[in-house]
C-alpha atoms as a PDB file:
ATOM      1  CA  UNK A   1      15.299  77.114  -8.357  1.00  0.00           C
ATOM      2  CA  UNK A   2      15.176  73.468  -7.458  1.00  0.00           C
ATOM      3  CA  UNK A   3      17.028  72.629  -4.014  1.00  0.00           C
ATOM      4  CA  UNK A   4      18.552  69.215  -4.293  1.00  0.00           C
ATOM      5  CA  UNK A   5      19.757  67.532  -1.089  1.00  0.00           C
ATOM      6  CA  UNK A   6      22.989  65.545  -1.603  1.00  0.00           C
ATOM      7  CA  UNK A   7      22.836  63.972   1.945  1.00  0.00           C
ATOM      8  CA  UNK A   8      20.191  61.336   0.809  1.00  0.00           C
ATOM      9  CA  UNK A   9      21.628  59.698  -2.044  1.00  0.00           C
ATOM     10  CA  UNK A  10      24.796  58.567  -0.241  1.00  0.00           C
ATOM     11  CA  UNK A  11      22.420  56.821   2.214  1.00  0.00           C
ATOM     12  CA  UNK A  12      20.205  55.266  -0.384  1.00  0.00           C
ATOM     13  CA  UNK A  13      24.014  53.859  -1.978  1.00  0.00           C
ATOM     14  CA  UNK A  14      25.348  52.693   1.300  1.00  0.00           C
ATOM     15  CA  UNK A  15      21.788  50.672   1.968  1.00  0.00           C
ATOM     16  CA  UNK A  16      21.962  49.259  -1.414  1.00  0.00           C
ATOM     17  CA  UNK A  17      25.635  47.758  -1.187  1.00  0.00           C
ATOM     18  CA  UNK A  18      24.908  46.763   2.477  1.00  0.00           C
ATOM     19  CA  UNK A  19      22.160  44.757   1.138  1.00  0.00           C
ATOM     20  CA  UNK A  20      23.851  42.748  -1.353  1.00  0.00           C
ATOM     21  CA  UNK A  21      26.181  42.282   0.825  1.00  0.00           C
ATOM     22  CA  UNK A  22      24.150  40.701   3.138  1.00  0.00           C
ATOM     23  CA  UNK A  23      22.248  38.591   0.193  1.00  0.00           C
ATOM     24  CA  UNK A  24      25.971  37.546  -0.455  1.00  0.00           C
ATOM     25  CA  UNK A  25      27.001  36.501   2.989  1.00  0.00           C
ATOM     26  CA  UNK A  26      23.024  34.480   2.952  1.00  0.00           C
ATOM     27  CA  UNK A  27      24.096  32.789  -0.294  1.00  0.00           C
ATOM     28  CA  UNK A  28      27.216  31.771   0.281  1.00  0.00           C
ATOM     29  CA  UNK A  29      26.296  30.193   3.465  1.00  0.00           C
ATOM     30  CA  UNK A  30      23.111  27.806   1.781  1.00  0.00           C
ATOM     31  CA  UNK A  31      25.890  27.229  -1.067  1.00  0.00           C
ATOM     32  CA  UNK A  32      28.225  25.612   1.622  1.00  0.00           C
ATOM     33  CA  UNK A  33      25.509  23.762   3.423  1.00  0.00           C
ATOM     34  CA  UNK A  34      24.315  22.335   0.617  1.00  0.00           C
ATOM     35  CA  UNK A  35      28.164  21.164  -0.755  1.00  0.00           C
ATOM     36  CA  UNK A  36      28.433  19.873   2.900  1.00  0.00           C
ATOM     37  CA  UNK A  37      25.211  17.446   2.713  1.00  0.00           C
ATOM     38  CA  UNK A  38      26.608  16.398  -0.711  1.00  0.00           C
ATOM     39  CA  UNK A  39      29.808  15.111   0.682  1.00  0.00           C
ATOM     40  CA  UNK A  40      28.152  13.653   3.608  1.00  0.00           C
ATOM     41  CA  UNK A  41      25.885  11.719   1.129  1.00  0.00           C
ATOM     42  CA  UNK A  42      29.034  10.665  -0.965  1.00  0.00           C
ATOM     43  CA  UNK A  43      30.694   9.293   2.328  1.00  0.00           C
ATOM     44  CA  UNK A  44      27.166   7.213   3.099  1.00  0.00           C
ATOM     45  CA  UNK A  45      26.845   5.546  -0.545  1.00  0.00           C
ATOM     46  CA  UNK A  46      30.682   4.625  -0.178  1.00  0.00           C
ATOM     47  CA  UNK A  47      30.059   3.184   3.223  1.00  0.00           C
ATOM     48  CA  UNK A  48      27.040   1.540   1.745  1.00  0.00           C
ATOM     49  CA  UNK A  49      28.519  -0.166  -0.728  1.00  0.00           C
ATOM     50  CA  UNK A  50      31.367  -1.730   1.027  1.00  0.00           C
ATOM     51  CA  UNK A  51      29.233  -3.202   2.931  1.00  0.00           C
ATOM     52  CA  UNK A  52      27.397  -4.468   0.381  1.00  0.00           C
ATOM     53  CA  UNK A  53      30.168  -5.987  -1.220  1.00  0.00           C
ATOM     54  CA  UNK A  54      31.053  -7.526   1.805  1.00  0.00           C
ATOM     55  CA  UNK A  55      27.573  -9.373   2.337  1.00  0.00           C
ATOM     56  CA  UNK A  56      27.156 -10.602  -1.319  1.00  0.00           C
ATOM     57  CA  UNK A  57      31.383 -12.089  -0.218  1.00  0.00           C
ATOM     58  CA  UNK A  58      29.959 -13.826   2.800  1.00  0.00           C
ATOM     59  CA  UNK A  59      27.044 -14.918   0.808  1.00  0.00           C
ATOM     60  CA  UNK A  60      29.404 -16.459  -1.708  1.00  0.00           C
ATOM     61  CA  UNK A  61      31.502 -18.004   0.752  1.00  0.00           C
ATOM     62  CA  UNK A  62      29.058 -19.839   3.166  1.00  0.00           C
ATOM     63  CA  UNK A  63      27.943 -21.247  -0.670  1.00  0.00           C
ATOM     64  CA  UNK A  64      31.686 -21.725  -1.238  1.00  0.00           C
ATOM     65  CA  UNK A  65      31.743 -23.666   2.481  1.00  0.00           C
ATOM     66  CA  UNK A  66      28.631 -25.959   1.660  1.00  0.00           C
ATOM     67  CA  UNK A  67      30.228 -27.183  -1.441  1.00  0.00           C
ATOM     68  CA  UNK A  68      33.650 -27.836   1.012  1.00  0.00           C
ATOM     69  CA  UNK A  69      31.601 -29.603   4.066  1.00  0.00           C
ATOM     70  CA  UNK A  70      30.107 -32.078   1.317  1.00  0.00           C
ATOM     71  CA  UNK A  71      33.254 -32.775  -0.377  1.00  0.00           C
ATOM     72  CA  UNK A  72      34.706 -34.104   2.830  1.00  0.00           C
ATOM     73  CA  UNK A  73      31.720 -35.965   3.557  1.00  0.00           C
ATOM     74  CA  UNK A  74      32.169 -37.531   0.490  1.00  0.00           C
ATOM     75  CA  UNK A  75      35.490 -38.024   1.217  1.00  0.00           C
ATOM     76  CA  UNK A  76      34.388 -40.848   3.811  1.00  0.00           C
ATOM     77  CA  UNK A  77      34.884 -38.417   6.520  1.00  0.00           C
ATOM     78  CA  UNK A  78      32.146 -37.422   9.117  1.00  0.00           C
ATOM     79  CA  UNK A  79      33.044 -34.267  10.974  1.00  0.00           C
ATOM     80  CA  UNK A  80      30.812 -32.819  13.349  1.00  0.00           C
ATOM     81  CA  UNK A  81      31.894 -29.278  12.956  1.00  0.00           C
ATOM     82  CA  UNK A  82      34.445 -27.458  10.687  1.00  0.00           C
ATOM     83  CA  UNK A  83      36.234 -24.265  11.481  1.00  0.00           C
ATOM     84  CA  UNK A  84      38.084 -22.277   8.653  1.00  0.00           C
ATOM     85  CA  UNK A  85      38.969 -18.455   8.062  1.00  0.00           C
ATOM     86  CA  UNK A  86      38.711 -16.349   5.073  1.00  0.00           C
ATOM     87  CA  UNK A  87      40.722 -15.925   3.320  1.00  0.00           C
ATOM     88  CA  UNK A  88      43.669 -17.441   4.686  1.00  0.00           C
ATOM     89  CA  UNK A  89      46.193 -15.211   4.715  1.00  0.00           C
ATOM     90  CA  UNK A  90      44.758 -11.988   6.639  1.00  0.00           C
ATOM     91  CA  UNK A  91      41.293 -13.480   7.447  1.00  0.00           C
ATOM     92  CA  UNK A  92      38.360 -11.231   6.754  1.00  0.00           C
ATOM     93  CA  UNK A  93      35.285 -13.965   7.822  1.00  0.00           C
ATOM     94  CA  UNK A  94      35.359 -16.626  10.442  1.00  0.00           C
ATOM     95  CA  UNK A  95      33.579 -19.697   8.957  1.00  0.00           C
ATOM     96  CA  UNK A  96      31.499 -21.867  11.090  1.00  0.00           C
ATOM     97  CA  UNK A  97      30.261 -25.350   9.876  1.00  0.00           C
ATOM     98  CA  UNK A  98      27.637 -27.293  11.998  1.00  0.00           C
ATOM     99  CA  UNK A  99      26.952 -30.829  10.538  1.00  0.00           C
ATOM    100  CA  UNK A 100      24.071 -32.881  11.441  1.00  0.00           C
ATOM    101  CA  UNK A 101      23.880 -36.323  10.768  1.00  0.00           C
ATOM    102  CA  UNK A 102      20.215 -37.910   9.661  1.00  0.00           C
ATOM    103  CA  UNK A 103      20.564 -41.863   8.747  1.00  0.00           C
ATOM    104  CA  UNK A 104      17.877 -44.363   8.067  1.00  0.00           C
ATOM    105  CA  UNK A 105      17.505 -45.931  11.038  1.00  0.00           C
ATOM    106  CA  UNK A 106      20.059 -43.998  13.108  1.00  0.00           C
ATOM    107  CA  UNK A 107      23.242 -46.306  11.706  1.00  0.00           C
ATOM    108  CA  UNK A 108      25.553 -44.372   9.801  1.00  0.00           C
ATOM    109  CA  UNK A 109      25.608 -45.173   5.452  1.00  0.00           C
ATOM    110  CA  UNK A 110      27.881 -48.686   5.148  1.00  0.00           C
ATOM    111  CA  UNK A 111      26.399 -48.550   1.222  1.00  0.00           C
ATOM    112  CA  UNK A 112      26.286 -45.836  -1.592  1.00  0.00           C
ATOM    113  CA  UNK A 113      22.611 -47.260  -1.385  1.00  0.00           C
ATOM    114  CA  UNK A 114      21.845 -46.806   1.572  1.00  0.00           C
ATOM    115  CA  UNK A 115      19.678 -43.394   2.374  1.00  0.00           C
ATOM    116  CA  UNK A 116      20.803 -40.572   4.351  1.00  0.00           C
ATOM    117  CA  UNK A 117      20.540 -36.810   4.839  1.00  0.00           C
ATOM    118  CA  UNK A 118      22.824 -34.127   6.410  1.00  0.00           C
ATOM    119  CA  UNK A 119      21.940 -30.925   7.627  1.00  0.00           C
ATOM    120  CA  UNK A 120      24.699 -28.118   7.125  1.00  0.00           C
ATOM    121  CA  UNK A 121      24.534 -24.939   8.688  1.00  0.00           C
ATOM    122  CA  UNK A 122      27.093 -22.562   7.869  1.00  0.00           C
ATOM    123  CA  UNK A 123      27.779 -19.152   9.687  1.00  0.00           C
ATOM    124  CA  UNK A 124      30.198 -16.422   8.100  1.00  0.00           C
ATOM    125  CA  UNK A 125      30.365 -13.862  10.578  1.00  0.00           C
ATOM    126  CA  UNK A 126      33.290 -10.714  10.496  1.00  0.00           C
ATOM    127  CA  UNK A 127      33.467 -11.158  14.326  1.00  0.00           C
ATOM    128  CA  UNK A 128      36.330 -13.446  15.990  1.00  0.00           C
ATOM    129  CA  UNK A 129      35.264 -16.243  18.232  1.00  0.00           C
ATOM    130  CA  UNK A 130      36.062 -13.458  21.122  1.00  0.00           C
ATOM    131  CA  UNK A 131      33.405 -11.245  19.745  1.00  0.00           C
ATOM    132  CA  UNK A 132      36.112  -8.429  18.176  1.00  0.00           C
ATOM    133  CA  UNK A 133      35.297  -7.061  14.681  1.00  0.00           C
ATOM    134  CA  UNK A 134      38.205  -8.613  12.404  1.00  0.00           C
ATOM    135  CA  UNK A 135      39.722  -5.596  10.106  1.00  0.00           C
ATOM    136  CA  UNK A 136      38.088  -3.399  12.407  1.00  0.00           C
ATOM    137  CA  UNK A 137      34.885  -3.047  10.013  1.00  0.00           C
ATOM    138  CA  UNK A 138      32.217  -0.582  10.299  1.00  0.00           C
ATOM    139  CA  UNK A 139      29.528  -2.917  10.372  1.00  0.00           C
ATOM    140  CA  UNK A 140      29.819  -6.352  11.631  1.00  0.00           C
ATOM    141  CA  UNK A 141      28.426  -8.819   8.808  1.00  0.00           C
ATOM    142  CA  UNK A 142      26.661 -12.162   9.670  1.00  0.00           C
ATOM    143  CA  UNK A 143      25.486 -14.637   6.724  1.00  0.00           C
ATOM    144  CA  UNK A 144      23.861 -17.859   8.028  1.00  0.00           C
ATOM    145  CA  UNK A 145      22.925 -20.827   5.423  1.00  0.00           C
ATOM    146  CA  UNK A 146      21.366 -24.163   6.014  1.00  0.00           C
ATOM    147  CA  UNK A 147      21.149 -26.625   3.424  1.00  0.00           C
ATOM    148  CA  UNK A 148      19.412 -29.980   3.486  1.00  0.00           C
ATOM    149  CA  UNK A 149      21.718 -32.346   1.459  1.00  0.00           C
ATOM    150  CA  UNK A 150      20.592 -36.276   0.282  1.00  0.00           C
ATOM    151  CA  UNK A 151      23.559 -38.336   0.715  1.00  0.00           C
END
């Protein structure tokens, strides 16, 4: 007659479930760490492209600002600097026009024939004159563009 001991299997059971239970709990916590870094990437690329998007905007409206300075120089009028926000409603950029005056032999242009050059340097920046972010961005943007112009 065989003698079979009923104690052990129980115990064998009992270790079994508590292991899968414990390769459960393991799984389930790399599962949430790894959704976790996947939203935290998601957040970054949004972030990213906003800004982005708001440095190919500046980009487009120190070009948009060069275009403006020489239509008022064209206009006849010679200002040294020219201040304007965009865009004009709830400002987003502080523009910044520096103009610098090059004439053949240092008298301003009395002809269309005549030869001179201005220098425009344009500054679209997302920070107030006071240094505060406007619309409380994440990053502050700066875009800087100099042209060389023939008159």
């Amino acid at each position: 007659m065989q003698r079979q001991i009923r104690i052990l299997r129980p115990i064998r059971m009992n270790s079994r479930r508590g292991f899968a239970l414990i390769a459960a709990v393991f799984l389930m916590i790399v599962v949430s760490s790894m959704m976790l870094k996947m939203i935290s990437y998601t957040t970054e690329n949004t972030q990213q492209v906003l800004n982005d998007y708001l440095q190919e905007q500046a980009a487009l409206v120190a070009y948009g600002a060069t275009e403006y300075t020489l239509l008022h120089i064209s206009a006849g009028n010679t200002p040294a600097t020219l201040n304007m926000t965009y865009p004009s409603g709830t400002p987003i950029f502080n523009v910044t026009t520096d103009i610098t005056y090059m004439w053949a032999g240092g008298v301003p242009l009395q002809t269309l024939e005549q030869d001179g050059t201005v220098i425009i340097d344009v500054t679209v920046s997302s920070m107030d004159a006071a240094g505060n972010r406007i619309n409380d961005m994440d990053v502050p943007i700066r875009y800087h563009r100099r042209t060389v112009q023939k008159l």
